[in-house]
N, C-alpha and C. Protein backbone atom coordinates (compact mmCIF):
# COMPACT_ATOMS: atom_id res chain seq x y z
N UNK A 1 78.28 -14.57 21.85
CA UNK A 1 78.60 -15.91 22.34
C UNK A 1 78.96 -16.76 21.13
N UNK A 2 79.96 -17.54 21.26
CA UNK A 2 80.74 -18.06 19.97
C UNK A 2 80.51 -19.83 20.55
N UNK A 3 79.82 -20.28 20.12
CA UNK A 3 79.60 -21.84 20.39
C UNK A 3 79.10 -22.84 19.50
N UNK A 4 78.54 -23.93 19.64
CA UNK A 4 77.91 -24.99 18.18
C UNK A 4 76.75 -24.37 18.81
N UNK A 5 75.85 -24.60 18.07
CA UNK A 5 74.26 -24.72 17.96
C UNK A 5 73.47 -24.71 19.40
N UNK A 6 73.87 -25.95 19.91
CA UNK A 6 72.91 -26.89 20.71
C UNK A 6 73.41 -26.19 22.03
N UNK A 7 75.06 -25.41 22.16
CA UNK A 7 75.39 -24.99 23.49
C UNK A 7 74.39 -23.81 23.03
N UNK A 8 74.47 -22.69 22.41
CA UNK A 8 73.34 -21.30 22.26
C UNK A 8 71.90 -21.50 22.50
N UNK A 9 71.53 -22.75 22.39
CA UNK A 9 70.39 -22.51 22.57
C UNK A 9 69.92 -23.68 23.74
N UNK A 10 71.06 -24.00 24.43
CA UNK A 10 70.91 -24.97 25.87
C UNK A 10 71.10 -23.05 26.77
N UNK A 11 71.64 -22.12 26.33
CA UNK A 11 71.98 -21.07 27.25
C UNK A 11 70.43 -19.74 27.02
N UNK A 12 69.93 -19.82 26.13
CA UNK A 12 69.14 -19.28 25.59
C UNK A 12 67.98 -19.79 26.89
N UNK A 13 67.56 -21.33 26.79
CA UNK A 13 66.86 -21.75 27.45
C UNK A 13 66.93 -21.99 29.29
N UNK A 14 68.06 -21.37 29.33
CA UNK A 14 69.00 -21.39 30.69
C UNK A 14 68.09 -20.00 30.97
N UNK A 15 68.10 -18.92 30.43
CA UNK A 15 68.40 -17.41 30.31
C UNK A 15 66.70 -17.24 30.85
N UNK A 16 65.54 -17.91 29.92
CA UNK A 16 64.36 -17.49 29.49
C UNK A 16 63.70 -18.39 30.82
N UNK A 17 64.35 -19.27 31.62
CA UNK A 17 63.40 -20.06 32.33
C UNK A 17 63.92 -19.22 34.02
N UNK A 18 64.70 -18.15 33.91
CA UNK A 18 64.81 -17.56 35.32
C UNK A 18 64.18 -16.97 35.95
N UNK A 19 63.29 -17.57 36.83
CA UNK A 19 61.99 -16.68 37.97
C UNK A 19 62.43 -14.97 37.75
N UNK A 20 61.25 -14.63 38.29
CA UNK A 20 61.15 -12.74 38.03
C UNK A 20 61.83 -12.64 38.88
N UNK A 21 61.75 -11.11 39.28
CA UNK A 21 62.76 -10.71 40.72
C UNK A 21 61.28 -9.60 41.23
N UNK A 22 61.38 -9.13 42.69
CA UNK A 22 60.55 -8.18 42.92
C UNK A 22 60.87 -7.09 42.14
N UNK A 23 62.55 -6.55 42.11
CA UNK A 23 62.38 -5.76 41.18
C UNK A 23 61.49 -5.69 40.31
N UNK A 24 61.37 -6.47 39.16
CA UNK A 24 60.63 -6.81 38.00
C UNK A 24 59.35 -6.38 38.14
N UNK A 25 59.10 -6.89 39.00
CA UNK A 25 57.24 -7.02 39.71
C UNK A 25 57.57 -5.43 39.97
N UNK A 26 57.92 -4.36 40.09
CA UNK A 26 57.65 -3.27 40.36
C UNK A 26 58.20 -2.52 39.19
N UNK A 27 58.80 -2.81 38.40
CA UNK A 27 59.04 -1.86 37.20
C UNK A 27 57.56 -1.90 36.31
N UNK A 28 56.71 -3.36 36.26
CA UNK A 28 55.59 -3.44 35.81
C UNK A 28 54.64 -2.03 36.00
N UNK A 29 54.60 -1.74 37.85
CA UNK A 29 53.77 -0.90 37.69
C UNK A 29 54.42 0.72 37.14
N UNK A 30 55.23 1.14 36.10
CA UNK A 30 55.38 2.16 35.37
C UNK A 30 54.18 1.90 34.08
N UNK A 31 54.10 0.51 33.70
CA UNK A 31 53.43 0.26 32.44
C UNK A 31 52.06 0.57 32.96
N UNK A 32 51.30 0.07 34.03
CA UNK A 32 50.59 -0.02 34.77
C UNK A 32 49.70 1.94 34.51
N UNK A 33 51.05 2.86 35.04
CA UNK A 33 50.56 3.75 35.48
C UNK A 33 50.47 4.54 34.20
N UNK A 34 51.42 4.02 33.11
CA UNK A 34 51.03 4.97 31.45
C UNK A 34 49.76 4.88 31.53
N UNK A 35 49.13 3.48 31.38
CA UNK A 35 47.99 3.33 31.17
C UNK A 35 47.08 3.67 31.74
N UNK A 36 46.76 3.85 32.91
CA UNK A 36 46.43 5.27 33.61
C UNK A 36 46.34 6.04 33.28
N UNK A 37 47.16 6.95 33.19
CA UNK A 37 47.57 8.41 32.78
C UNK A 37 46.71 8.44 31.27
N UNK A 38 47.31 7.25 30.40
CA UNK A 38 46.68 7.45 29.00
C UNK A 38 44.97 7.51 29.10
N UNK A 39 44.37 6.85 30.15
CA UNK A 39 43.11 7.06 29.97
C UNK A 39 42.51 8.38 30.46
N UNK A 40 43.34 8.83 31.23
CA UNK A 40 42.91 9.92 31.43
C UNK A 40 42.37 11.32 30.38
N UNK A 41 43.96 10.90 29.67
CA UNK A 41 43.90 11.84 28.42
C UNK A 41 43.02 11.64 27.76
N UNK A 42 42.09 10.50 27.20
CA UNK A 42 41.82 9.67 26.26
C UNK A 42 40.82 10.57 25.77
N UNK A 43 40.31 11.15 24.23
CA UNK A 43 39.24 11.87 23.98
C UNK A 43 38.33 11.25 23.80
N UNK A 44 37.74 10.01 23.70
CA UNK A 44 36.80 9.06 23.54
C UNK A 44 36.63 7.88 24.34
N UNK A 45 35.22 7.74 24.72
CA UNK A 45 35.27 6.29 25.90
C UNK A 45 35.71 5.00 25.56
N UNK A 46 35.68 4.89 23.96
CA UNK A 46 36.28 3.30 23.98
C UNK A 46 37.58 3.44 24.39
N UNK A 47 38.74 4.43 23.98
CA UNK A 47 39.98 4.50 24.03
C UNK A 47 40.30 4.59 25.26
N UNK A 48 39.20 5.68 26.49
CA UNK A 48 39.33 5.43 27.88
C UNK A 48 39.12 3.97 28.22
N UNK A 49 37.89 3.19 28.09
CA UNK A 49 38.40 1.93 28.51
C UNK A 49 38.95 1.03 28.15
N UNK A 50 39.23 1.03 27.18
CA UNK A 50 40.69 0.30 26.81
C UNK A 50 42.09 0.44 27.44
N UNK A 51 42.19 1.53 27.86
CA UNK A 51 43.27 2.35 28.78
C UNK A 51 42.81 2.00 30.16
N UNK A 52 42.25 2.22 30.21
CA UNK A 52 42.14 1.46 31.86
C UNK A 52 41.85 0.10 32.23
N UNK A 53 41.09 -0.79 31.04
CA UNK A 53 41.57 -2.18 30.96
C UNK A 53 42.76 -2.54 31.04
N UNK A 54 43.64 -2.06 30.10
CA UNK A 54 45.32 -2.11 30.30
C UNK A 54 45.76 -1.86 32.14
N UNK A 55 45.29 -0.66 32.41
CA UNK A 55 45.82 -0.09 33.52
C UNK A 55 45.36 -1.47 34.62
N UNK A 56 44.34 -2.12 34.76
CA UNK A 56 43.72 -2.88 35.67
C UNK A 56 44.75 -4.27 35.45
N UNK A 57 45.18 -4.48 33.93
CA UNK A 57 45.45 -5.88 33.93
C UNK A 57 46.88 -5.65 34.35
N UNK A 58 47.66 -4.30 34.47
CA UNK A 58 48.83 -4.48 34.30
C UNK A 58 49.03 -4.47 35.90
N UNK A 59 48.60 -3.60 36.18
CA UNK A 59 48.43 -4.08 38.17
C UNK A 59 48.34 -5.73 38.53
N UNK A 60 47.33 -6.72 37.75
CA UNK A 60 47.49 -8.01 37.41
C UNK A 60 48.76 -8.63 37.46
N UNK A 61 49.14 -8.09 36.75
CA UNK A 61 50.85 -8.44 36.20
C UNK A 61 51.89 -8.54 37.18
N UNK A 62 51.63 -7.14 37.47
CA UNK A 62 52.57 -7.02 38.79
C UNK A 62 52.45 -8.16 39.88
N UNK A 63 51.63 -8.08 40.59
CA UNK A 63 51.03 -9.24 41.41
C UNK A 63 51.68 -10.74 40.96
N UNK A 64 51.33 -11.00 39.96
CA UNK A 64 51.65 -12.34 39.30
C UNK A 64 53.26 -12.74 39.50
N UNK A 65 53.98 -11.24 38.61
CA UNK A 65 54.96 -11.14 38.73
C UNK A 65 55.93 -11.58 40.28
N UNK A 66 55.36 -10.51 41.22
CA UNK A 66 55.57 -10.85 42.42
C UNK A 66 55.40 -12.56 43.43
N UNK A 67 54.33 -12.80 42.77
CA UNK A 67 54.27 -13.87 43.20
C UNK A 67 55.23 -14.91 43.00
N UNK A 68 55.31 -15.25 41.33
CA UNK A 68 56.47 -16.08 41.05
C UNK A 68 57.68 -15.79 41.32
N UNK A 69 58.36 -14.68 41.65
CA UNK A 69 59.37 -14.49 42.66
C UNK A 69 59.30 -14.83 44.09
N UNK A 70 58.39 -14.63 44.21
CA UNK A 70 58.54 -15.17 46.17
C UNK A 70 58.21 -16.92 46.12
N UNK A 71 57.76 -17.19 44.86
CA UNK A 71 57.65 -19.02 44.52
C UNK A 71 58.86 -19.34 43.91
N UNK A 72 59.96 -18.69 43.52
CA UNK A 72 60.67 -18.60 42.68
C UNK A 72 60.81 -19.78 41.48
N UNK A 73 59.90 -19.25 40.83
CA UNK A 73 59.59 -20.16 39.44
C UNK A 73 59.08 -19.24 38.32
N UNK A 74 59.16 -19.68 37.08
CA UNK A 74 59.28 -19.25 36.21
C UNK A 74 57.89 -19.48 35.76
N UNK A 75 56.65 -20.53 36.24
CA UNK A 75 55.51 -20.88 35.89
C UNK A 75 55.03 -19.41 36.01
N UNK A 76 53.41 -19.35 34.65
CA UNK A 76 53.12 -17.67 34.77
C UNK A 76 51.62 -18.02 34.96
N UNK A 77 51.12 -19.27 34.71
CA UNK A 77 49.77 -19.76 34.60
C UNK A 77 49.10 -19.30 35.98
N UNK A 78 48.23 -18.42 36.80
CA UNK A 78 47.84 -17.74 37.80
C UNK A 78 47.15 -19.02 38.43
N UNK A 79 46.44 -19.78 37.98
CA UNK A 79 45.86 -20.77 39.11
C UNK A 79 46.70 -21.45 39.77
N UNK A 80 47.70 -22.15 38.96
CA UNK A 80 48.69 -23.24 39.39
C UNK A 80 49.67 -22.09 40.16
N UNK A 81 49.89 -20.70 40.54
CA UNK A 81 50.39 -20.07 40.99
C UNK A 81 49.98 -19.34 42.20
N UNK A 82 48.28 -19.93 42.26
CA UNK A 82 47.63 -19.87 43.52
C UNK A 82 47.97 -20.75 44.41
N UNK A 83 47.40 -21.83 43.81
CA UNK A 83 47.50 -23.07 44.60
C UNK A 83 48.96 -23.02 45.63
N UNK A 84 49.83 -22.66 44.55
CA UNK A 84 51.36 -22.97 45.91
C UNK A 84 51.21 -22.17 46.71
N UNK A 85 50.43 -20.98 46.64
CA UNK A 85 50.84 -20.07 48.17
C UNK A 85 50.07 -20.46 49.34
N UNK A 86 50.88 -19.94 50.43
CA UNK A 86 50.43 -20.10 51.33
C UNK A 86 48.86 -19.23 51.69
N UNK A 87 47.84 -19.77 52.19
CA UNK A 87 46.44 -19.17 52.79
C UNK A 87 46.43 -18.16 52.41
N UNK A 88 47.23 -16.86 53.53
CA UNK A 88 47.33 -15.78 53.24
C UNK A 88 47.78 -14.98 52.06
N UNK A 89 48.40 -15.72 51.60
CA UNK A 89 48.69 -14.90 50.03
C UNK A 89 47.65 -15.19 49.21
N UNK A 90 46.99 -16.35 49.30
CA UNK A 90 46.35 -17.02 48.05
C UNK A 90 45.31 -16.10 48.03
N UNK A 91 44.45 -16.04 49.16
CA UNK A 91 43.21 -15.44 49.19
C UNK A 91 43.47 -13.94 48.59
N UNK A 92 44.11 -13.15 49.24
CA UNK A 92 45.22 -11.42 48.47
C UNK A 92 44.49 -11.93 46.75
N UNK A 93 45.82 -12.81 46.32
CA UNK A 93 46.24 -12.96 44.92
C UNK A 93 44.96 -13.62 43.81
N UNK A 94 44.19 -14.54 44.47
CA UNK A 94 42.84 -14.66 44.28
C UNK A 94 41.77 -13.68 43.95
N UNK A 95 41.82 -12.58 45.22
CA UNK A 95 40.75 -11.73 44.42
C UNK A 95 41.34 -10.67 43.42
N UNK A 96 42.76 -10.54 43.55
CA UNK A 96 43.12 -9.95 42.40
C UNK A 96 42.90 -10.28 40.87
N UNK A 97 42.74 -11.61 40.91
CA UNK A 97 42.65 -12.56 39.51
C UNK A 97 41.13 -12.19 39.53
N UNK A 98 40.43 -12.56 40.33
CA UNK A 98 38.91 -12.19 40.09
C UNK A 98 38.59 -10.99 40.09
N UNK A 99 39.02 -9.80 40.79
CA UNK A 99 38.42 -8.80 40.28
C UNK A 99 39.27 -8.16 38.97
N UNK A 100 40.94 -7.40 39.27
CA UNK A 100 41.88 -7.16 38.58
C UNK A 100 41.77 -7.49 36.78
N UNK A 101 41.88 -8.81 36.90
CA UNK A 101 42.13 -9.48 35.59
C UNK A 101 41.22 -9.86 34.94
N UNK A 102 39.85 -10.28 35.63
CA UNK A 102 38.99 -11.19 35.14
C UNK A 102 37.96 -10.35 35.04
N UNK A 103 37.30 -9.56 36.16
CA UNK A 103 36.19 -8.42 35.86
C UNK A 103 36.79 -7.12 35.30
N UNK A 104 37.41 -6.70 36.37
CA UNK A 104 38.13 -5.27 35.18
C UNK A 104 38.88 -5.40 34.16
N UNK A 105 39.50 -6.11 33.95
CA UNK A 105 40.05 -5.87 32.25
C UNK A 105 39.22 -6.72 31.80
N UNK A 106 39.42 -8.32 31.58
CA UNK A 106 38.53 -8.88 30.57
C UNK A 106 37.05 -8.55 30.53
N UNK A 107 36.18 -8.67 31.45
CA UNK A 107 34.84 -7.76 31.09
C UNK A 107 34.51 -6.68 31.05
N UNK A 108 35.44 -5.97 31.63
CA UNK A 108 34.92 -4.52 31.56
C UNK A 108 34.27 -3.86 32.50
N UNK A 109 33.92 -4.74 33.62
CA UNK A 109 33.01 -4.35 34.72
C UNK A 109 34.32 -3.60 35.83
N UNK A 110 35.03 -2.49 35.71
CA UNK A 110 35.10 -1.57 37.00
C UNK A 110 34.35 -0.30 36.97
N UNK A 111 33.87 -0.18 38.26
CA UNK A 111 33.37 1.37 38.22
C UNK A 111 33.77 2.36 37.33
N UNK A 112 32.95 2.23 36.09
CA UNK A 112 33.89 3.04 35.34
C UNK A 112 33.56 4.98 35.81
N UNK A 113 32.69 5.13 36.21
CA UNK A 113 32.27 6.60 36.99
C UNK A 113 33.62 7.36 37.99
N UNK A 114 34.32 6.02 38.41
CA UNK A 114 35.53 6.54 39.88
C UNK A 114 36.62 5.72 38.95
N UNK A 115 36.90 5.45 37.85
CA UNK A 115 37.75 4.28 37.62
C UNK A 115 39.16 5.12 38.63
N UNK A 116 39.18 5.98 38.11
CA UNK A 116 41.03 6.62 38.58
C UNK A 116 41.16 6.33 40.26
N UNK A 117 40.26 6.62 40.62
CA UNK A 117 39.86 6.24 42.12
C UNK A 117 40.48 4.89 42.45
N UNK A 118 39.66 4.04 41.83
CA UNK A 118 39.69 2.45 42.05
C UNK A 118 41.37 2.18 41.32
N UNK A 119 41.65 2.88 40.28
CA UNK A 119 42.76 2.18 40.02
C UNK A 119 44.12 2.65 41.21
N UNK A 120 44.10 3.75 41.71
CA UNK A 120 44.99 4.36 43.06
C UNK A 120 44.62 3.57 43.86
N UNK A 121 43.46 2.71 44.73
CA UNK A 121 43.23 2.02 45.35
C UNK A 121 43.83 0.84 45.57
N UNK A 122 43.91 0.56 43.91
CA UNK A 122 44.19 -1.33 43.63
C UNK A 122 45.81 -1.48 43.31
N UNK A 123 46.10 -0.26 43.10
CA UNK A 123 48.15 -0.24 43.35
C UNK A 123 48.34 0.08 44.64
N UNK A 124 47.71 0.97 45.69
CA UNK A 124 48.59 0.46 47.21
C UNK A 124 47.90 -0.66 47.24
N UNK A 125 46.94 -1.47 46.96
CA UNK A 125 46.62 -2.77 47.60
C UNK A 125 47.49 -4.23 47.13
N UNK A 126 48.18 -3.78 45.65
CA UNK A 126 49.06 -4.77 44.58
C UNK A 126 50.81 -4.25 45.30
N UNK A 127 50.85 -2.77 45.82
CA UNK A 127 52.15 -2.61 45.87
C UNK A 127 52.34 -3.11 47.79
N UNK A 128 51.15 -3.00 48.53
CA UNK A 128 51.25 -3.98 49.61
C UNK A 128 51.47 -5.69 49.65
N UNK A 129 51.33 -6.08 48.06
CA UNK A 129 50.92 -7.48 48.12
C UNK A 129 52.39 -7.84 48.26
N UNK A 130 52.86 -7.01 46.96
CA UNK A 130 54.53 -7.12 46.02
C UNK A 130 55.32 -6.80 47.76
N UNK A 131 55.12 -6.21 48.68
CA UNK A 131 56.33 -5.90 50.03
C UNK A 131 56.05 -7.06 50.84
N UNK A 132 54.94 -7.55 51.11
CA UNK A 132 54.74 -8.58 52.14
C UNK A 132 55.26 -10.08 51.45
N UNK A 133 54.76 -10.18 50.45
CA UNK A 133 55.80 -11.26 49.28
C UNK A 133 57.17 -10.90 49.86
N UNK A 134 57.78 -10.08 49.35
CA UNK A 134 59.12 -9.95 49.45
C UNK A 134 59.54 -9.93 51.17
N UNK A 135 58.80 -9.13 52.06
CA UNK A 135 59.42 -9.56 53.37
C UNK A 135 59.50 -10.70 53.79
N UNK A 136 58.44 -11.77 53.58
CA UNK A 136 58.44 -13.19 53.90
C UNK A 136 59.21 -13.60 53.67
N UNK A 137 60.03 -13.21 52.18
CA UNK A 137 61.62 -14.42 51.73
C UNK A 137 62.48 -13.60 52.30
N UNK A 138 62.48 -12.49 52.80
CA UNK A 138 63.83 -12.02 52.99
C UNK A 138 64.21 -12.31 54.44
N UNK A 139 65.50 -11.95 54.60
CA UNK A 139 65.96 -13.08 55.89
C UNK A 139 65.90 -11.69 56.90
């Protein structure tokens, strides 16, 4: 792009403020499922839960992701991204933040005995969230 200054970076800021797409929200869960997979492999428990912290928050992600596409906004802050949905989503996207993000990755508290279990569980329950999002906007 060949322009002064102020047009590159009026387009820059054009570029970086465009809501996700569902797409998006579902390429997440590939990152989602390395991390998975990597804990599986993992020869030591810190490196397993660290790997499945990842795996829990990135399911997080997705969700989030999804959400601000069906809000179509670029905001990523999860409360202020509660609040706009409607009932039924909020409550979904809510306990995802509380269990997902907030107990399993940041503290550490998932079953870690079944984790692989719980994490197959919590992607059809994130990849049901990401279709019903998307059927609602679609015409």
């Amino acid at each position: 792009m060949y322009a002064k200054g102020e047009t590159i970076s009026e387009a820059k800021e054009a570029m970086c403020d465009m809501p996700p797409t569902f797409q998006r929200a579902r390429v997440v869960f590939a990152r989602a499922d390395s991390a998975s997979a990597d804990a599986q492999r993992a020869t030591n428990d810190e490196l397993k839960d660290e790997c499945y912290r990842d795996a829990f928050n990135k399911l997080f992600d997705v969700a989030r992701t999804a959400v601000m596409a069906y809000l179509n906004t670029d905001e990523t802050r999860w409360d202020g991204l509660r609040r706009q949905l409607p009932r039924r989503f909020a409550r979904r996207f809510r306990r995802i933040i509380d269990l997902l993000h907030i107990q399993y990755a940041y503290a550490g508290n998932y079953p870690q005995e079944r984790a692989d279990q719980e994490y197959r569980r919590w992607r059809a329950n994130v990849a049901r969230l990401v279709d019903d999002l998307e059927a609602a906007v679609s015409p």
